[in-house]
PDB file of N, CA and C in Angstrom:
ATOM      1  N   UNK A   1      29.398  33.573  57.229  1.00  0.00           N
ATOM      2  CA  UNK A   1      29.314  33.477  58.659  1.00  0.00           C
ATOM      3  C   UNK A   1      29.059  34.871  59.193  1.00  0.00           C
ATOM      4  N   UNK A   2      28.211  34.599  59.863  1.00  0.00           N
ATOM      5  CA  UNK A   2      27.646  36.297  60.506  1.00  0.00           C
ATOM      6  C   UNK A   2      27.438  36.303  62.157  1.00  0.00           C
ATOM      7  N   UNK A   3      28.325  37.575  63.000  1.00  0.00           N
ATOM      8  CA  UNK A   3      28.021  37.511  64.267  1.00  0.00           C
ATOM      9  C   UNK A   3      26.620  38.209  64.490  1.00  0.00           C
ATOM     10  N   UNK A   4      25.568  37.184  64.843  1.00  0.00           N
ATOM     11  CA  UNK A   4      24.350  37.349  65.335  1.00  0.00           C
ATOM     12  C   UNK A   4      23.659  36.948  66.887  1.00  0.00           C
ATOM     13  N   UNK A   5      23.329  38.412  67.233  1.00  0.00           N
ATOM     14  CA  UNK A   5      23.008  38.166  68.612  1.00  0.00           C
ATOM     15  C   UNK A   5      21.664  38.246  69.000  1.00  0.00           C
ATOM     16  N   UNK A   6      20.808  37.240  69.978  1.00  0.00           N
ATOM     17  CA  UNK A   6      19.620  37.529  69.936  1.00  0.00           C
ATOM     18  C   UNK A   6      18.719  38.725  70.445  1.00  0.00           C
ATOM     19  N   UNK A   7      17.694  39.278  69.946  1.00  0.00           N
ATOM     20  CA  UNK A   7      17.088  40.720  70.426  1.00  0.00           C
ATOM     21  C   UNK A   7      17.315  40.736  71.409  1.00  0.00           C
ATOM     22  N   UNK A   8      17.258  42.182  72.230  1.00  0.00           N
ATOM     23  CA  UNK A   8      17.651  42.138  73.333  1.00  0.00           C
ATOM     24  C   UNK A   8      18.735  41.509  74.289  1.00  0.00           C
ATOM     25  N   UNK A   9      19.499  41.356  73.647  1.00  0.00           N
ATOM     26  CA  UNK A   9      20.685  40.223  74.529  1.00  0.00           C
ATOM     27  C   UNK A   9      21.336  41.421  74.428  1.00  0.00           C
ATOM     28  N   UNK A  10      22.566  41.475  75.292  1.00  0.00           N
ATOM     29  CA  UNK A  10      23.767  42.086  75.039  1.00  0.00           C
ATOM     30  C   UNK A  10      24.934  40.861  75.276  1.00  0.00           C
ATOM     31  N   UNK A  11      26.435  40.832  74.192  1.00  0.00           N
ATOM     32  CA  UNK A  11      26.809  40.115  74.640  1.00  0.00           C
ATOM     33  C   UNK A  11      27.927  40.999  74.375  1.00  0.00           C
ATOM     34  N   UNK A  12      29.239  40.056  75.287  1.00  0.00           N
ATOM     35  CA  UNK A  12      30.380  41.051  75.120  1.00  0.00           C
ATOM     36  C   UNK A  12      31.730  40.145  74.155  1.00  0.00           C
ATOM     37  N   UNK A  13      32.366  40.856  73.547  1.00  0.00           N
ATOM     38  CA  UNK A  13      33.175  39.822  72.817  1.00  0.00           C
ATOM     39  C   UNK A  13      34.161  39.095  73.841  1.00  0.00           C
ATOM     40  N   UNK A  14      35.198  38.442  74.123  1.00  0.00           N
ATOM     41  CA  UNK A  14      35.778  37.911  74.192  1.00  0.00           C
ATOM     42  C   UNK A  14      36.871  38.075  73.827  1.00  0.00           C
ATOM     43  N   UNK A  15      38.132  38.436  74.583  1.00  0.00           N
ATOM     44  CA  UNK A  15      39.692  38.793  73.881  1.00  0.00           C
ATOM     45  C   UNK A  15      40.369  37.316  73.616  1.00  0.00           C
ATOM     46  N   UNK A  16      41.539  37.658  72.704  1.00  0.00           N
ATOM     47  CA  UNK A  16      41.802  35.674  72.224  1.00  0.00           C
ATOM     48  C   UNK A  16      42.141  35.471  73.604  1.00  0.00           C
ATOM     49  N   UNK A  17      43.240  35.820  74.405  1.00  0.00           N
ATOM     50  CA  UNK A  17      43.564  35.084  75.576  1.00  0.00           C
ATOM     51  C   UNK A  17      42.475  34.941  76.725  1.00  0.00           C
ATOM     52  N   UNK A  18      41.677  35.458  76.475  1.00  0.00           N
ATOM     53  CA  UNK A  18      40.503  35.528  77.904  1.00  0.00           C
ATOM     54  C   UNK A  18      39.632  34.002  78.244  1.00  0.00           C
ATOM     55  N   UNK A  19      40.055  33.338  79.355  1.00  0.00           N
ATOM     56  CA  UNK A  19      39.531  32.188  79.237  1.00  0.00           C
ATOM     57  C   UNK A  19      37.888  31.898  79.087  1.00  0.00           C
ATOM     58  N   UNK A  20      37.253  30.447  78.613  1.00  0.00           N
ATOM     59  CA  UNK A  20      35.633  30.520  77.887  1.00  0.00           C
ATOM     60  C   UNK A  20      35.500  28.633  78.653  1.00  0.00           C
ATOM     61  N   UNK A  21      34.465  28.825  79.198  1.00  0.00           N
ATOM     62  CA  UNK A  21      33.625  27.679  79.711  1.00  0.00           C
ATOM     63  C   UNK A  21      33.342  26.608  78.981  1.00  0.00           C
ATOM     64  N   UNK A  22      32.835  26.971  77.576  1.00  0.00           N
ATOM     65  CA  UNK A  22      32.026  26.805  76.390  1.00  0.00           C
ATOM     66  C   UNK A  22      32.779  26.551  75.536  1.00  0.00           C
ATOM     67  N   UNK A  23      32.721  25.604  74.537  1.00  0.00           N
ATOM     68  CA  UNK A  23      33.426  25.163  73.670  1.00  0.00           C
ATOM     69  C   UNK A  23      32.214  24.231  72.761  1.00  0.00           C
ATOM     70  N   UNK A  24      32.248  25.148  71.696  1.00  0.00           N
ATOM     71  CA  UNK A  24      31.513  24.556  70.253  1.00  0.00           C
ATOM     72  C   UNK A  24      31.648  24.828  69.338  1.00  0.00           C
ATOM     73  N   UNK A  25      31.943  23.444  68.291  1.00  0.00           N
ATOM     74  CA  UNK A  25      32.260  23.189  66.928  1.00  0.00           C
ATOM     75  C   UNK A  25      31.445  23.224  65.835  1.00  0.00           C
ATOM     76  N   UNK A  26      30.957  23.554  65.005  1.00  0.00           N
ATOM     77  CA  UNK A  26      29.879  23.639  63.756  1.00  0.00           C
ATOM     78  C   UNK A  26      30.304  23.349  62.785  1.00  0.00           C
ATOM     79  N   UNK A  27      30.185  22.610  61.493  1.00  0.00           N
ATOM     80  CA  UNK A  27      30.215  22.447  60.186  1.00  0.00           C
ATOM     81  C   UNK A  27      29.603  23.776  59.837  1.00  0.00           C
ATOM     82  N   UNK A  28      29.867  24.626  58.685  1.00  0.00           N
ATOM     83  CA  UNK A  28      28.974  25.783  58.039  1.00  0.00           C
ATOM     84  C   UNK A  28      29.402  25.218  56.230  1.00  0.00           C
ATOM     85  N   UNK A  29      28.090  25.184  55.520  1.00  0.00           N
ATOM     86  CA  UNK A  29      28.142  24.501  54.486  1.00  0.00           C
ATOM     87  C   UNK A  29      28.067  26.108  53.371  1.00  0.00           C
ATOM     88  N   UNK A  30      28.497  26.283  53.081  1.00  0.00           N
ATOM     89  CA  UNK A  30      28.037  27.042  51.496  1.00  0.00           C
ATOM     90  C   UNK A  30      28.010  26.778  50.178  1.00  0.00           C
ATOM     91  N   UNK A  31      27.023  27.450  49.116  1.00  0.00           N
ATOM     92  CA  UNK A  31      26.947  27.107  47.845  1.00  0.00           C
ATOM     93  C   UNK A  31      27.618  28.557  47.051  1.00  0.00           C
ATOM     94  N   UNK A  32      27.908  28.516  45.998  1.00  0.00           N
ATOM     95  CA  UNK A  32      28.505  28.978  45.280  1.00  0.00           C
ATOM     96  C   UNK A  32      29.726  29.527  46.240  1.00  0.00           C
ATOM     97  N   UNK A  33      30.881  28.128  46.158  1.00  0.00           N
ATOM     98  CA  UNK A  33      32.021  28.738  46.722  1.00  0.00           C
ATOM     99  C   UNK A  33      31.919  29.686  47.835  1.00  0.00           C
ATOM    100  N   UNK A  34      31.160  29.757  49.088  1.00  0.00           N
ATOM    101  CA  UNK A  34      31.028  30.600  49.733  1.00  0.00           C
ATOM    102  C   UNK A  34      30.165  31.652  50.089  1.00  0.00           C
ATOM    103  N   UNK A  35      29.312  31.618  48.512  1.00  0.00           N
ATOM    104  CA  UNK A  35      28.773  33.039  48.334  1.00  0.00           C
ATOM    105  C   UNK A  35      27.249  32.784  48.978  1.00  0.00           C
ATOM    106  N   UNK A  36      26.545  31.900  49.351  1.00  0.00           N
ATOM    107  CA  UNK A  36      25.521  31.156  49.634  1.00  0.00           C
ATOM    108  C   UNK A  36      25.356  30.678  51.380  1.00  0.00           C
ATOM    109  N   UNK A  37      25.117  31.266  51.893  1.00  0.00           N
ATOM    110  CA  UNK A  37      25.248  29.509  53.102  1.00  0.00           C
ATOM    111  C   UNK A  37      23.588  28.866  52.616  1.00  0.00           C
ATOM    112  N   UNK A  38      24.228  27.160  52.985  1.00  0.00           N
ATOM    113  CA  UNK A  38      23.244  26.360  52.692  1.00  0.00           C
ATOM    114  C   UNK A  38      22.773  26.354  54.166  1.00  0.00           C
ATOM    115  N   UNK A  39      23.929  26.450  55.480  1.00  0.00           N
ATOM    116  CA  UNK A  39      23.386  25.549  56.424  1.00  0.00           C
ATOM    117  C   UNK A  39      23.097  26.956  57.472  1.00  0.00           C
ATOM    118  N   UNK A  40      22.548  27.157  58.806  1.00  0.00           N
ATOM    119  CA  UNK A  40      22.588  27.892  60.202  1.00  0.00           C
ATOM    120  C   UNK A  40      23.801  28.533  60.010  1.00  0.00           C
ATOM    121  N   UNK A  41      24.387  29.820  59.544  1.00  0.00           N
ATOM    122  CA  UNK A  41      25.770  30.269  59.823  1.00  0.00           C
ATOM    123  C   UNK A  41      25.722  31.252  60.369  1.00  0.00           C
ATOM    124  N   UNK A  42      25.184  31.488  61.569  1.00  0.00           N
ATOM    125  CA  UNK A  42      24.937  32.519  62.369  1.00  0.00           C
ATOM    126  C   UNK A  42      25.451  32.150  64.020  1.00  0.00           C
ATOM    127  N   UNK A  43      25.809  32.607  64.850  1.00  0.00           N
ATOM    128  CA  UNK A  43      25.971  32.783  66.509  1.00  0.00           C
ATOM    129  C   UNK A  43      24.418  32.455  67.216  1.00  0.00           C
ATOM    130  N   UNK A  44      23.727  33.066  66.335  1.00  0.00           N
ATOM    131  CA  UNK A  44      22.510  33.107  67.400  1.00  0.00           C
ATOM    132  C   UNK A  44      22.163  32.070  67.628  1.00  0.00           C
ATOM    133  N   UNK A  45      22.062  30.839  67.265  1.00  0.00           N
ATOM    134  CA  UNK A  45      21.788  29.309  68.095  1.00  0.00           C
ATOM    135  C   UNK A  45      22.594  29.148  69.249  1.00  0.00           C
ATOM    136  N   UNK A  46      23.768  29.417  68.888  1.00  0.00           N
ATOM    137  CA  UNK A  46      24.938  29.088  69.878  1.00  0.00           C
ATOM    138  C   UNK A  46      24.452  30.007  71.010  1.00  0.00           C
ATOM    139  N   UNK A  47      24.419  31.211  71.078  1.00  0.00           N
ATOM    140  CA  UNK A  47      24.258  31.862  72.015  1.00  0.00           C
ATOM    141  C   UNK A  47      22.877  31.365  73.229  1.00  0.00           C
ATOM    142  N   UNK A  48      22.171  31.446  72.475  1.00  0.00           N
ATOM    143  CA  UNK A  48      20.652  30.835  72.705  1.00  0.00           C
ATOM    144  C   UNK A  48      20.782  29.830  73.673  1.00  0.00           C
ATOM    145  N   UNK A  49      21.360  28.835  73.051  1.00  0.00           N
ATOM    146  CA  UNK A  49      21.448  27.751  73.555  1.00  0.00           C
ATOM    147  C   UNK A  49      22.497  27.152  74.688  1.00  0.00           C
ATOM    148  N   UNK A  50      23.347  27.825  75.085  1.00  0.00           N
ATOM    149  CA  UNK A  50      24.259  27.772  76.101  1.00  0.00           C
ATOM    150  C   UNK A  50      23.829  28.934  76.795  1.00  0.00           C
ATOM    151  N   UNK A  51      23.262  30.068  76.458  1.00  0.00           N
ATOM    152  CA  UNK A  51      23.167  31.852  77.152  1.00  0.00           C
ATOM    153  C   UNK A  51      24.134  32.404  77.490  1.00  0.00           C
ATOM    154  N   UNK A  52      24.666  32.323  76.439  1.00  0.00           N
ATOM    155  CA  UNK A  52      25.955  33.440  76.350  1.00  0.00           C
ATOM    156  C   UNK A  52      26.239  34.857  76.496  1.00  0.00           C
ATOM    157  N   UNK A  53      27.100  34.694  77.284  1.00  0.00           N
ATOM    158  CA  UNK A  53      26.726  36.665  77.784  1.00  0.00           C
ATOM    159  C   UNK A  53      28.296  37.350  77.273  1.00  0.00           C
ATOM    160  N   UNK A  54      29.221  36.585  76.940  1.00  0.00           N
ATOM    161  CA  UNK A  54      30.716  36.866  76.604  1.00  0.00           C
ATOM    162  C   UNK A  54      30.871  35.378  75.916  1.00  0.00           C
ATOM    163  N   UNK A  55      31.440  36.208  74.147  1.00  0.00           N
ATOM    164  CA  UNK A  55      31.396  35.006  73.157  1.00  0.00           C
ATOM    165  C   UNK A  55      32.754  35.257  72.905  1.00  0.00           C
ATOM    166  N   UNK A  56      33.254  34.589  71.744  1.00  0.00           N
ATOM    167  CA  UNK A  56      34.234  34.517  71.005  1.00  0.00           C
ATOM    168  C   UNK A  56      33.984  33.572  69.782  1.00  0.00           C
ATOM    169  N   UNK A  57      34.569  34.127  68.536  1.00  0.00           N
ATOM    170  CA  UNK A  57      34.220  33.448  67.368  1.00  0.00           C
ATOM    171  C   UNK A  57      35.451  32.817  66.252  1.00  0.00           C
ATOM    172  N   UNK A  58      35.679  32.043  65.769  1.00  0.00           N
ATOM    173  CA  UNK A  58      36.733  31.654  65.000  1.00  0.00           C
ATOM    174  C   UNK A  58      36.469  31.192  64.079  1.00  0.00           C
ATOM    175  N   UNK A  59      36.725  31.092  62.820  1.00  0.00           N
ATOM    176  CA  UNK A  59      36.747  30.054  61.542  1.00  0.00           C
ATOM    177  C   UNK A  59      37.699  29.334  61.293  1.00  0.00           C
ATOM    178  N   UNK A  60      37.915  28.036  60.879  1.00  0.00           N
ATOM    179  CA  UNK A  60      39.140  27.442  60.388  1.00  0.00           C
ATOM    180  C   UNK A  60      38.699  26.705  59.237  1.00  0.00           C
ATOM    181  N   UNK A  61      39.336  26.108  58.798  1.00  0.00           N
ATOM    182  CA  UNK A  61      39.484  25.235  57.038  1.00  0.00           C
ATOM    183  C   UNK A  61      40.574  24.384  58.058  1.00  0.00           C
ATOM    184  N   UNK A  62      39.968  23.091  58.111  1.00  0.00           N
ATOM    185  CA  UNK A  62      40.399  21.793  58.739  1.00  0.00           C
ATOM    186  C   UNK A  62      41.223  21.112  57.765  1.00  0.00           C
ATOM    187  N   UNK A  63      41.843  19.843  57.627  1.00  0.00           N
ATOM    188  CA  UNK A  63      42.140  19.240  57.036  1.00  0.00           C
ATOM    189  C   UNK A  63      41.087  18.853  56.145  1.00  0.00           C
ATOM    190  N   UNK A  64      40.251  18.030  57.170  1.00  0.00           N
ATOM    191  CA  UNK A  64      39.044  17.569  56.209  1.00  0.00           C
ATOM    192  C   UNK A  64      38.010  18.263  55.559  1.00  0.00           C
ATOM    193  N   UNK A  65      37.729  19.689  56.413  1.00  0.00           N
ATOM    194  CA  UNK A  65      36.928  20.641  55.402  1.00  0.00           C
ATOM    195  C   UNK A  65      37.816  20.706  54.311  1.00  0.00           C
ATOM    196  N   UNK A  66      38.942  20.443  53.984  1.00  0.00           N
ATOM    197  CA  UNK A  66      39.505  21.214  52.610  1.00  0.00           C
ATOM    198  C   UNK A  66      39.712  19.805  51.595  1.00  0.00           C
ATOM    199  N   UNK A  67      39.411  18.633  52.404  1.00  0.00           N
ATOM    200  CA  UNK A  67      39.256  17.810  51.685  1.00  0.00           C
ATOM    201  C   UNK A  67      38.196  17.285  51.125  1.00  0.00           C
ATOM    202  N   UNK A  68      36.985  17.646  51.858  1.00  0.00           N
ATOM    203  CA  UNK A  68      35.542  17.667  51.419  1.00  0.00           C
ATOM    204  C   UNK A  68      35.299  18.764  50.181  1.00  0.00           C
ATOM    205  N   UNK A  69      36.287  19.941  50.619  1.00  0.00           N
ATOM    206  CA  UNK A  69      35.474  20.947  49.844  1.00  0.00           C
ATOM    207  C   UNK A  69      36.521  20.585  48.125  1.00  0.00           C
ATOM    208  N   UNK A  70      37.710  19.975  48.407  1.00  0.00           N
ATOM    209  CA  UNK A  70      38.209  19.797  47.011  1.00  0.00           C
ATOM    210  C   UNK A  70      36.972  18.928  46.285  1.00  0.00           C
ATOM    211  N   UNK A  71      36.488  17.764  46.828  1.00  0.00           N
ATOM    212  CA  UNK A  71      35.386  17.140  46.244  1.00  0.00           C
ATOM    213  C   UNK A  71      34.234  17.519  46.144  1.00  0.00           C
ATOM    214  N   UNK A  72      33.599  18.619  46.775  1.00  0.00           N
ATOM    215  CA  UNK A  72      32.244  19.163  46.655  1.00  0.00           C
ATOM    216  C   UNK A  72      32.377  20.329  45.857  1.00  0.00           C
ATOM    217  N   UNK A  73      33.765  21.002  45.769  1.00  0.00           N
ATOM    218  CA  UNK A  73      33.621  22.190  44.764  1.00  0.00           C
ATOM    219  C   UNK A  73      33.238  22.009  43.345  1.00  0.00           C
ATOM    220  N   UNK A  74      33.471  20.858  43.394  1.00  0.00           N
ATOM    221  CA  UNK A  74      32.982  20.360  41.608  1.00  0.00           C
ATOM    222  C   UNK A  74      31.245  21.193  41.520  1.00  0.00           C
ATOM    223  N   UNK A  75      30.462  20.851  42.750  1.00  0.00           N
ATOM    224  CA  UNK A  75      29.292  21.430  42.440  1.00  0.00           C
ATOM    225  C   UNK A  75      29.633  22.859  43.082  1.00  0.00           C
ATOM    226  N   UNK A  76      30.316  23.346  43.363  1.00  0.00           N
ATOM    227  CA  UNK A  76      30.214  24.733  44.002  1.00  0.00           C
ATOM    228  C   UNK A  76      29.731  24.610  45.718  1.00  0.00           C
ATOM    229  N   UNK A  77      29.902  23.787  46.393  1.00  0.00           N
ATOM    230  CA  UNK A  77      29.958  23.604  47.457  1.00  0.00           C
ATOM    231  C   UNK A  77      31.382  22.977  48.571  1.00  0.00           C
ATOM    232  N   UNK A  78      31.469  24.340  49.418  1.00  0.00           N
ATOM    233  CA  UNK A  78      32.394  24.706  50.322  1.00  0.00           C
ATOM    234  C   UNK A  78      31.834  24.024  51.938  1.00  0.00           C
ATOM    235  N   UNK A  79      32.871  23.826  52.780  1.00  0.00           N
ATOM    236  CA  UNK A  79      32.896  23.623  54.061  1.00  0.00           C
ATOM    237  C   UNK A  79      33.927  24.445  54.811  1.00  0.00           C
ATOM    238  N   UNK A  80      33.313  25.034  56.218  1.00  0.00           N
ATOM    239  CA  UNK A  80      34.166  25.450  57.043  1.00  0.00           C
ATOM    240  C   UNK A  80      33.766  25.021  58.283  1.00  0.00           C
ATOM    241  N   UNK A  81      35.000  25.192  59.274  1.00  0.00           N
ATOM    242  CA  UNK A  81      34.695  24.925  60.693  1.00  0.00           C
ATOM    243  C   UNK A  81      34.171  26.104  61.736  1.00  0.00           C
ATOM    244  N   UNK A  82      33.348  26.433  61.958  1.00  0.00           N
ATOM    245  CA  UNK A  82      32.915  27.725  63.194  1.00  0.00           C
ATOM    246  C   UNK A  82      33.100  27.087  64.698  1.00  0.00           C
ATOM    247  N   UNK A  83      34.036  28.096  65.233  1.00  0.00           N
ATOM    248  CA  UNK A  83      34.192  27.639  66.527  1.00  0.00           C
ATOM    249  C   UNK A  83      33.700  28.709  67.291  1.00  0.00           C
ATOM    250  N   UNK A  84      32.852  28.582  68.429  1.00  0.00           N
ATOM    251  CA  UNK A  84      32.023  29.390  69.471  1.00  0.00           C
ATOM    252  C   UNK A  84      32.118  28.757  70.869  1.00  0.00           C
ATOM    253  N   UNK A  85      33.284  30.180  70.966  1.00  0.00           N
ATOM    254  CA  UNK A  85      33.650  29.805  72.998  1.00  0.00           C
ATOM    255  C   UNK A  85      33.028  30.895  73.529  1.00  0.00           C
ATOM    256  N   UNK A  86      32.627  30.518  74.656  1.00  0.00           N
ATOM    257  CA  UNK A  86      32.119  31.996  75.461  1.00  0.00           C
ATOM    258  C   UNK A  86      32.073  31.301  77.036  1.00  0.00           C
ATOM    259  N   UNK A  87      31.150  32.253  77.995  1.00  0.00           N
ATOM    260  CA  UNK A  87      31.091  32.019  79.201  1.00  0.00           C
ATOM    261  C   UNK A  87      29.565  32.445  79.011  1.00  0.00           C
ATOM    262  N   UNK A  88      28.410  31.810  79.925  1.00  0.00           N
ATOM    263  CA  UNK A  88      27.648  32.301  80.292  1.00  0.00           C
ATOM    264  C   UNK A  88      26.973  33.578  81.733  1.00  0.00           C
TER     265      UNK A  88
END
């Protein structure tokens, strides 16, 4: 997972308590345990697409990501949750 912002944008982070408009959830898929992303694991859609000018970023391991990923690690494939709050 990588914080990516689009050219020319400036955005500002976001402190945890600072309230956010915006609220979005992502699946982020990786291969080799992590070491890979298969899927978009970047900010810059998110940003893009709402026009985010003040973000905030989080990862979690859900219940069910960790229950997917006990069954997908057999092939070396991981799940996490990316959460992206901000204000435009």
């Amino acid at each position: 997972m990588s914080l990516q912002v689009p050219e020319g944008r400036v955005v500002r982070l976001l402190e945890e308590d600072e309230p956010a408009s915006i609220h979005v959830e992502r699946k982020l898929w990786f291969w080799q345990w992590g070491g890979k992303p298969i899927s978009e694991n970047t900010t810059r859609p998110d940003i893009e697409a709402y026009n985010l000018r003040e973000i905030r970023i989080i990862t979690v391991q859900t219940l069910l990501d960790n229950l997917i990923t006990t069954i997908t690690s057999v092939v070396s494939v991981t799940r996490i949750t990316l959460i992206v709050e901000g204000n435009p």
